[in-house]
C-alpha atoms as a PDB file:
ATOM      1  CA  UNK A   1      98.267  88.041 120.128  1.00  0.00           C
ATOM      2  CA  UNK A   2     100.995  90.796 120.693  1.00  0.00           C
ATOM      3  CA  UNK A   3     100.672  94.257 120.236  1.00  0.00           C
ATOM      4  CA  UNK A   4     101.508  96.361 116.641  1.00  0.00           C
ATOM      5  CA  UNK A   5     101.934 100.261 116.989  1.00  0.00           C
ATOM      6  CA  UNK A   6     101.509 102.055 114.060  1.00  0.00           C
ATOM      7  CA  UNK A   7     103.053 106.069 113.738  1.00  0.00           C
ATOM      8  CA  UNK A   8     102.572 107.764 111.240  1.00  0.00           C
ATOM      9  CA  UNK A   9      99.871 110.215 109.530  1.00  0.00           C
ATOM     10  CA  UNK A  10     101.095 114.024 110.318  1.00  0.00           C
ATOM     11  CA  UNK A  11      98.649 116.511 109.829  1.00  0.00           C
ATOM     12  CA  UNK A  12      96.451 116.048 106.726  1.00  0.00           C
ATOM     13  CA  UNK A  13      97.752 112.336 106.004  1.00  0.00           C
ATOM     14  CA  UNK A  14      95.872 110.455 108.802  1.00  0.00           C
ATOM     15  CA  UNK A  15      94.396 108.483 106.150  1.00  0.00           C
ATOM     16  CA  UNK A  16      97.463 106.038 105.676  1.00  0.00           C
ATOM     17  CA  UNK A  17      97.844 105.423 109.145  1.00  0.00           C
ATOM     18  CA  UNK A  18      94.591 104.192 109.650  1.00  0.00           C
ATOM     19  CA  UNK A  19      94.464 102.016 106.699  1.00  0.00           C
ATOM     20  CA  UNK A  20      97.953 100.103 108.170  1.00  0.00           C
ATOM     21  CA  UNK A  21      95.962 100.041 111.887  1.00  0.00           C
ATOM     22  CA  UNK A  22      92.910  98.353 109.903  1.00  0.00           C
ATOM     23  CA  UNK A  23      94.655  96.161 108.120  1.00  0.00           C
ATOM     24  CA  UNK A  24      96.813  94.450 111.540  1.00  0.00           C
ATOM     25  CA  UNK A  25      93.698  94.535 113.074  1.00  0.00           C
ATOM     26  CA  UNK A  26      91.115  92.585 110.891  1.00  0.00           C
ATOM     27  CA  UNK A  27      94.572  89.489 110.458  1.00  0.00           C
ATOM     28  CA  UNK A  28      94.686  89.104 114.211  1.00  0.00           C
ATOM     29  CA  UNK A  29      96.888  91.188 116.269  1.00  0.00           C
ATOM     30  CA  UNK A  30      96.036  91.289 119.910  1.00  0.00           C
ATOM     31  CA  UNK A  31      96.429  94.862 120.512  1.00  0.00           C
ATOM     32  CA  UNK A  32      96.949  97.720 118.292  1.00  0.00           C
ATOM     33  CA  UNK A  33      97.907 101.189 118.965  1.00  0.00           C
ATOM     34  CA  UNK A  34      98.344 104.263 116.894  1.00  0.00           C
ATOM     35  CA  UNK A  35     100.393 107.344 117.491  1.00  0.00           C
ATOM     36  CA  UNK A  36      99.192 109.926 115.068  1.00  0.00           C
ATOM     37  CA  UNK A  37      98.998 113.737 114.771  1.00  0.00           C
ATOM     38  CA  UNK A  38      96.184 115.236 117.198  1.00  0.00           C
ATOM     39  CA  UNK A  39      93.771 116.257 114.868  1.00  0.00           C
ATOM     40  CA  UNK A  40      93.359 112.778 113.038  1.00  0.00           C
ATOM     41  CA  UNK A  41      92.429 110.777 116.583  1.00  0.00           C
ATOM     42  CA  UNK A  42      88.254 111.458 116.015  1.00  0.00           C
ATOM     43  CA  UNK A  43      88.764 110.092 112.332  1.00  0.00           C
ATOM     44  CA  UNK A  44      90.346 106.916 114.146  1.00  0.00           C
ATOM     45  CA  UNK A  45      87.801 106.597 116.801  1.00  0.00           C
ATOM     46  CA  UNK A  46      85.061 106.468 114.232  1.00  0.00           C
ATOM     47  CA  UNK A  47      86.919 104.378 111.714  1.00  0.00           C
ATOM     48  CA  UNK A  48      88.845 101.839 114.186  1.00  0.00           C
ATOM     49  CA  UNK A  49      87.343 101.848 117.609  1.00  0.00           C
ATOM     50  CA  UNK A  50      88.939  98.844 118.597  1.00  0.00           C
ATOM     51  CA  UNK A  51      92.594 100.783 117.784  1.00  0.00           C
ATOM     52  CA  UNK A  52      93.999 102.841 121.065  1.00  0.00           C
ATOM     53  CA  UNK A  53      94.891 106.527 119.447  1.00  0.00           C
ATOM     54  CA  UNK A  54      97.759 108.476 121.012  1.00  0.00           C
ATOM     55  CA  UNK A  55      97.670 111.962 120.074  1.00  0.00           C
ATOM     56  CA  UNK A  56     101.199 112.826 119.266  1.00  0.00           C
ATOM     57  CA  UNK A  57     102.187 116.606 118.801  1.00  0.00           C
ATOM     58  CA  UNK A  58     106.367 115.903 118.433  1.00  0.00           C
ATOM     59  CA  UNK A  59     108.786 113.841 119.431  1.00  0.00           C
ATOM     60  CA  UNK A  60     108.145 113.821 123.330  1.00  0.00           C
ATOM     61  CA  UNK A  61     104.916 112.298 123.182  1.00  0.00           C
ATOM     62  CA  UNK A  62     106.307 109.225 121.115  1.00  0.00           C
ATOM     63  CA  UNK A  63     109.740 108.831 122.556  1.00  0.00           C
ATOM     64  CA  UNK A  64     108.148 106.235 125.147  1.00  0.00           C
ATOM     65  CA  UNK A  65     104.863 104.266 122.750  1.00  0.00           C
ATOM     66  CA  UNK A  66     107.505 102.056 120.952  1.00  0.00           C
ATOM     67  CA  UNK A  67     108.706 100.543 124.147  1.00  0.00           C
ATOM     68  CA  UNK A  68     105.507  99.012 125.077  1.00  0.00           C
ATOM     69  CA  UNK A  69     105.089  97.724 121.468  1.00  0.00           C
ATOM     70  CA  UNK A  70     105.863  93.957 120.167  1.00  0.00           C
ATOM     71  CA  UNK A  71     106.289  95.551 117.012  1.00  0.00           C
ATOM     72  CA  UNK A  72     106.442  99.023 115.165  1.00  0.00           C
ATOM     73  CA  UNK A  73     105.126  99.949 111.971  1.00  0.00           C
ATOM     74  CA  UNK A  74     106.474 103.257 111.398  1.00  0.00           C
ATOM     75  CA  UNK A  75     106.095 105.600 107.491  1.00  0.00           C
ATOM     76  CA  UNK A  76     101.871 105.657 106.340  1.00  0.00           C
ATOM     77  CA  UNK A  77     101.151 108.999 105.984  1.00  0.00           C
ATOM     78  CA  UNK A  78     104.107 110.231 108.148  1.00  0.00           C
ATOM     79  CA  UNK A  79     105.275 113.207 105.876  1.00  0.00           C
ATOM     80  CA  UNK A  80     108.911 114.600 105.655  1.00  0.00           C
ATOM     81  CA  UNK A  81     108.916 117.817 108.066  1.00  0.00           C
ATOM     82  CA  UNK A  82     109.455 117.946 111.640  1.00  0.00           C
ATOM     83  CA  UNK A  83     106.879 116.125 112.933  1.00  0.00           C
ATOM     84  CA  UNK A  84     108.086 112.895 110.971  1.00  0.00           C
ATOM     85  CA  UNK A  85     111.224 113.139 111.599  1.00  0.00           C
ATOM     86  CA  UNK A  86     110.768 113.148 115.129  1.00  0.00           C
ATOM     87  CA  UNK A  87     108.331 110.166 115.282  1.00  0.00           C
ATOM     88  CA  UNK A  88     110.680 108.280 113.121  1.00  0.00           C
ATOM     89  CA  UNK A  89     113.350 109.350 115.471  1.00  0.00           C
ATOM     90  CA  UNK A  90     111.361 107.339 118.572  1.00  0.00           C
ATOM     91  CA  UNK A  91     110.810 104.563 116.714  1.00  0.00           C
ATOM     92  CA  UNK A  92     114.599 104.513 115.679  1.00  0.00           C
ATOM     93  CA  UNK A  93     115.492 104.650 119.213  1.00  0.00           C
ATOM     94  CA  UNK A  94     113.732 101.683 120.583  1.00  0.00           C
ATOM     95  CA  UNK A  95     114.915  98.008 120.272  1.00  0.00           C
ATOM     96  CA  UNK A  96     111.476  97.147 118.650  1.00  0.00           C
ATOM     97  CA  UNK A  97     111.222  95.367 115.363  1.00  0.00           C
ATOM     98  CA  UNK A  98     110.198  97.416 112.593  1.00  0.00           C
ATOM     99  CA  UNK A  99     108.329  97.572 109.589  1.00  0.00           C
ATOM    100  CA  UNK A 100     109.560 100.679 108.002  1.00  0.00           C
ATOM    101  CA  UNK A 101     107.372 101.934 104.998  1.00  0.00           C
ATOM    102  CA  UNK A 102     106.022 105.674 102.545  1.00  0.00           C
ATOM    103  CA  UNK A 103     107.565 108.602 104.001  1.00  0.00           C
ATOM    104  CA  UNK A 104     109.540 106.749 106.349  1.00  0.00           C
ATOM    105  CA  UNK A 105     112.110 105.063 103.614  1.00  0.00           C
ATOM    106  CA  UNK A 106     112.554 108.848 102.561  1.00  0.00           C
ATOM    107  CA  UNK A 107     113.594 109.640 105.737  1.00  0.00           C
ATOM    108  CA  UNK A 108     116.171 107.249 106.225  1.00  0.00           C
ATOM    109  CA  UNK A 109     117.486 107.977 102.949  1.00  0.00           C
ATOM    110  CA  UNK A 110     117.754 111.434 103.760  1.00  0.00           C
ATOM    111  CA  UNK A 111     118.736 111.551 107.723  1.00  0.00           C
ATOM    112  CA  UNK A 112     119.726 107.915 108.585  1.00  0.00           C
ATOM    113  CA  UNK A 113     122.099 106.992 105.317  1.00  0.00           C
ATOM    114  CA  UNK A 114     124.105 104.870 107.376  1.00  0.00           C
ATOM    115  CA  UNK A 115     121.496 103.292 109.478  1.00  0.00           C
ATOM    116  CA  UNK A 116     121.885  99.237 109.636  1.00  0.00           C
ATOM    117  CA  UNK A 117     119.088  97.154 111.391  1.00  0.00           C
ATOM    118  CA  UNK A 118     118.893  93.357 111.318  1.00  0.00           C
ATOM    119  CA  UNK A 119     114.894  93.441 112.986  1.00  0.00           C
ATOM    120  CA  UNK A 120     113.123  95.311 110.314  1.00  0.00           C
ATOM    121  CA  UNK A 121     111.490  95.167 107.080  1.00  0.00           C
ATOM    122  CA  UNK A 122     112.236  97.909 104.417  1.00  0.00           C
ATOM    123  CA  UNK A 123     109.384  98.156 101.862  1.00  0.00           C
ATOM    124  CA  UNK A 124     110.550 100.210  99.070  1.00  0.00           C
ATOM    125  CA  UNK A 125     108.850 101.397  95.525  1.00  0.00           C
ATOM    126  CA  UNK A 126     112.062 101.404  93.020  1.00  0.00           C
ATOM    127  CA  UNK A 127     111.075 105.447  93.615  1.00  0.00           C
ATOM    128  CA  UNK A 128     112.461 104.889  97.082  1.00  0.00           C
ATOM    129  CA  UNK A 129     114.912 102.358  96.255  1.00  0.00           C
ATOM    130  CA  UNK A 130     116.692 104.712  94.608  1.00  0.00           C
ATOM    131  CA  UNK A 131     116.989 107.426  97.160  1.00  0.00           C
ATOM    132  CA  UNK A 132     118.308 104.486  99.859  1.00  0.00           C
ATOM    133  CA  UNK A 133     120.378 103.038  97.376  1.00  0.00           C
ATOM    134  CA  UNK A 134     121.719 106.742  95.658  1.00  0.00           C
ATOM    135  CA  UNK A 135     121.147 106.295  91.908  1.00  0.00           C
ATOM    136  CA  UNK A 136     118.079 106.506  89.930  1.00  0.00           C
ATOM    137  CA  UNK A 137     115.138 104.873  89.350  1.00  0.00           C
ATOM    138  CA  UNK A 138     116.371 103.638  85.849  1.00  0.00           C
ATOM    139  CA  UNK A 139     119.098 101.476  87.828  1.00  0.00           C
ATOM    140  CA  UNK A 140     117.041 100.016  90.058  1.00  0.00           C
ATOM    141  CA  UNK A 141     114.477  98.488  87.063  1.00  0.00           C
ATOM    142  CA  UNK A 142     117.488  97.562  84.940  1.00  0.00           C
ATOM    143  CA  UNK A 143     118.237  95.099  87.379  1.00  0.00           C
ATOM    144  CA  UNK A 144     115.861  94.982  89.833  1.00  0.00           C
ATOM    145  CA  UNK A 145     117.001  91.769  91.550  1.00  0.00           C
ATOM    146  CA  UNK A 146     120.648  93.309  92.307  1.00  0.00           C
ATOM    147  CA  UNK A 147     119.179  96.383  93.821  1.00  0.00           C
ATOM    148  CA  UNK A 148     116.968  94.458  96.553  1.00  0.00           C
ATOM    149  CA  UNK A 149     120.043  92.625  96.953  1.00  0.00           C
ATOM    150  CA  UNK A 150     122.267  95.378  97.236  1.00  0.00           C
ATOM    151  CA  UNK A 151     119.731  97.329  99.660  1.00  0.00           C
ATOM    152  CA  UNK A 152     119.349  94.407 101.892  1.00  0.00           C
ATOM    153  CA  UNK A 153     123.384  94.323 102.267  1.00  0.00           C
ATOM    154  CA  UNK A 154     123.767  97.504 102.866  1.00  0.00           C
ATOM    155  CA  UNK A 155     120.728  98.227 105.413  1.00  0.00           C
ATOM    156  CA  UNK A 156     120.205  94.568 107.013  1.00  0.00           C
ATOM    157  CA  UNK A 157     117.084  92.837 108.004  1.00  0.00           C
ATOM    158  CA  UNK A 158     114.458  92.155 104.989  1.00  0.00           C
ATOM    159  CA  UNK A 159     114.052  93.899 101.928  1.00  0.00           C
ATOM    160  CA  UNK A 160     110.581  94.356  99.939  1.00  0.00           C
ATOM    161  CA  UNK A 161     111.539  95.905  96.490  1.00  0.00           C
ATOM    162  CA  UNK A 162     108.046  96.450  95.332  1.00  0.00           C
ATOM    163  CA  UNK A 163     106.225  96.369  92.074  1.00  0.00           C
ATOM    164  CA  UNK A 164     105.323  93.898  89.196  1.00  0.00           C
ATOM    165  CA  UNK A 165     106.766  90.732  90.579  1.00  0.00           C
ATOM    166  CA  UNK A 166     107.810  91.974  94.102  1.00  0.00           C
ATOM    167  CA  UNK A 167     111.167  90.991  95.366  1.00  0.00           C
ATOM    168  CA  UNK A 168     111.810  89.509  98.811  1.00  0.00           C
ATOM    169  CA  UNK A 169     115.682  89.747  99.848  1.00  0.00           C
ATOM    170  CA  UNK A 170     116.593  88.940 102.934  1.00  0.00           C
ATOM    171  CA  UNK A 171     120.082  87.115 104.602  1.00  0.00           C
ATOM    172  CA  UNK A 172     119.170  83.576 103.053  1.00  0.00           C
ATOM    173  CA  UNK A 173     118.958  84.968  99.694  1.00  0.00           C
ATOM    174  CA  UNK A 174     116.303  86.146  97.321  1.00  0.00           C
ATOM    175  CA  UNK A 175     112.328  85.264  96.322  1.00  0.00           C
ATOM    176  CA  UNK A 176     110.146  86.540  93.727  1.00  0.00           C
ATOM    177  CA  UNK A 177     106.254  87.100  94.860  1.00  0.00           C
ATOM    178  CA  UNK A 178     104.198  85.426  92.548  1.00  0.00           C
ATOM    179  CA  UNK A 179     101.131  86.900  93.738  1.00  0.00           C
ATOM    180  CA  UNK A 180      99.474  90.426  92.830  1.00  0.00           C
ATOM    181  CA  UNK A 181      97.843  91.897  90.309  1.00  0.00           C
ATOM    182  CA  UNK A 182      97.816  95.983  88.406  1.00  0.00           C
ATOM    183  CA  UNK A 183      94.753  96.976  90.735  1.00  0.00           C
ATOM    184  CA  UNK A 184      97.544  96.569  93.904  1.00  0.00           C
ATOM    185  CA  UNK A 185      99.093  99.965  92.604  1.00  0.00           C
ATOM    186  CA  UNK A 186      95.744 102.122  93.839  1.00  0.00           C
ATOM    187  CA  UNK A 187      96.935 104.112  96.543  1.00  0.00           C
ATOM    188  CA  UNK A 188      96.572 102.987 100.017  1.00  0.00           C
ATOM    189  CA  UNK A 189      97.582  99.344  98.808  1.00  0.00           C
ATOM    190  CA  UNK A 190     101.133  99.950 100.456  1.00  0.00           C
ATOM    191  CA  UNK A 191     100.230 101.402 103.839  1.00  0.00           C
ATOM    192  CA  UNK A 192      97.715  97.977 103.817  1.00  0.00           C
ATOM    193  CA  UNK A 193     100.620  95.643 103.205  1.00  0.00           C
ATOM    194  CA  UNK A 194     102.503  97.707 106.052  1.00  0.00           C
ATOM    195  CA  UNK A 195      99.994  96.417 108.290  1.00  0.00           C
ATOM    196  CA  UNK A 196     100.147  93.128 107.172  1.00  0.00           C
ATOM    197  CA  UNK A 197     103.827  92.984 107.278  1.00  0.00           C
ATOM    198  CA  UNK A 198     103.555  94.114 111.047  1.00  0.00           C
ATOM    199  CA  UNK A 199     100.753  91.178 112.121  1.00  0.00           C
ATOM    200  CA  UNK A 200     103.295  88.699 110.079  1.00  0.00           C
ATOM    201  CA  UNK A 201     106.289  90.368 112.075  1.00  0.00           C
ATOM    202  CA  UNK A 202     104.500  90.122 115.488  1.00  0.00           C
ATOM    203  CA  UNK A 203     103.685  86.416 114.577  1.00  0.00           C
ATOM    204  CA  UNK A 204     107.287  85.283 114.229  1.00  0.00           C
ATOM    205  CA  UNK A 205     108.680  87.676 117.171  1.00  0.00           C
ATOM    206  CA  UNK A 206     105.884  85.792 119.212  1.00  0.00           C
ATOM    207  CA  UNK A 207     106.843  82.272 117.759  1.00  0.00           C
ATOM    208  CA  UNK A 208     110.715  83.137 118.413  1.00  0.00           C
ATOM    209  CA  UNK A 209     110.273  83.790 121.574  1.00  0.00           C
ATOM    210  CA  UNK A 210     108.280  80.418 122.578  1.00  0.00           C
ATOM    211  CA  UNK A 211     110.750  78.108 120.786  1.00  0.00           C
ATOM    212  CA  UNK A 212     113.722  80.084 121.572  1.00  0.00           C
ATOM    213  CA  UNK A 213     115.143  81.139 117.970  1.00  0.00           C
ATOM    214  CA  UNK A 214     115.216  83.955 116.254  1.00  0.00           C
ATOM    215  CA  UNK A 215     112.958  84.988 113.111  1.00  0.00           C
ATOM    216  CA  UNK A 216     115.926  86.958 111.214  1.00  0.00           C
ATOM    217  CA  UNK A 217     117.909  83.644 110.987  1.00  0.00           C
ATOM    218  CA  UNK A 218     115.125  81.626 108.958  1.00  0.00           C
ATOM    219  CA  UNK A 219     116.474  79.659 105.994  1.00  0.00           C
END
């Protein structure tokens, strides 16, 4: 069912990437592909066989992978130097919906302030939160409802503030996820739920398009 691309994992962070590939893989998606830095594809073929590897060495190489994707999960393990910034910078560019997590949250912050999507999923720590939102991480947890809120206004689509009671804002309003417990903050639990935010993605772009309505207007 549908195809999820993952990019992400620059050189010495391949880890992540894999962990988001695994993740969309074992809940069901058809097809999924990962563009990743060179020297991580042997790692993948061991770990994932079943995932198609792209070796990507800048932004060239990945300018075209998100156009043959359903869906684009784009930040595990994607780092904040060049290299990121260019893969980020192809999956930007395409018309794709995305799932936009890690390293690439810091990115937007940084390059993209402005940037306004209404197909994507932001999945923020209050750490990043407060870099998109431009105050600190003390504002976000005094009111941590307001700032999903506000983030969701300003950058569109569906916001994720996580943490202990995760917050789900979106244009309909706002939800509270009951579900989770303290061993969810080990690392690699995010770039997981990236990959399970892209199979639940591809699911409703999939469903949209057979009954003919989109998934961002859901009440």
């Amino acid at each position: 069912m549908g195809h999820v691309l993952v990019m992400g994992g620059a050189p010495g962070f391949g880890g992540a990437a894999l962990l988001a590939c695994q993740a969309a893989a074992r809940l069901g998606a058809g097809k999924v592909s990962l563009a990743t830095a060179p020297e991580h594809i042997t790692a993948s073929l061991v770990r994932c066989p079943e995932v198609m590897a792209h070796a990507v060495r800048g932004g060239a190489e990945a300018a075209e992978l998100p156009n043959n994707a359903d869906v684009v999960v784009v930040g595990p393990g994607l780092g904040q130097a060049a290299w990121g910034q260019a893969v980020l910078q192809s999956a930007m560019q395409s018309e794709a919906p995305l799932v936009v997590d890690a390293d690439g949250l810091n990115l937007l912050a940084r390059q993209w302030p402005d940037a306004r999507r209404e197909n994507w999923i932001l999945t923020p720590h209050p750490g990043e939160a407060a870099r998109l939102l431009g105050c600190s991480v003390k504002d976000i947890q005094a009111d941590r409802p307001a700032a999903a809120q506000a983030l969701q206004r300003a950058r569109g689509g569906v916001v994720i503030l996580k943490g202990a009671g995760s917050l789900i804002a979106g244009p309909s309003g706002l939800v509270v996820c009951p579900y989770g417990n303290p061993g969810m903050a080990s690392g690699g639990m995010g770039d997981v739920l990236s990959g399970m935010l892209g199979l639940w993605l591809l699911s409703a772009v999939m469903w949209s398009s057979a009954l003919g309505w989109q998934p961002w207007c859901m009440h």
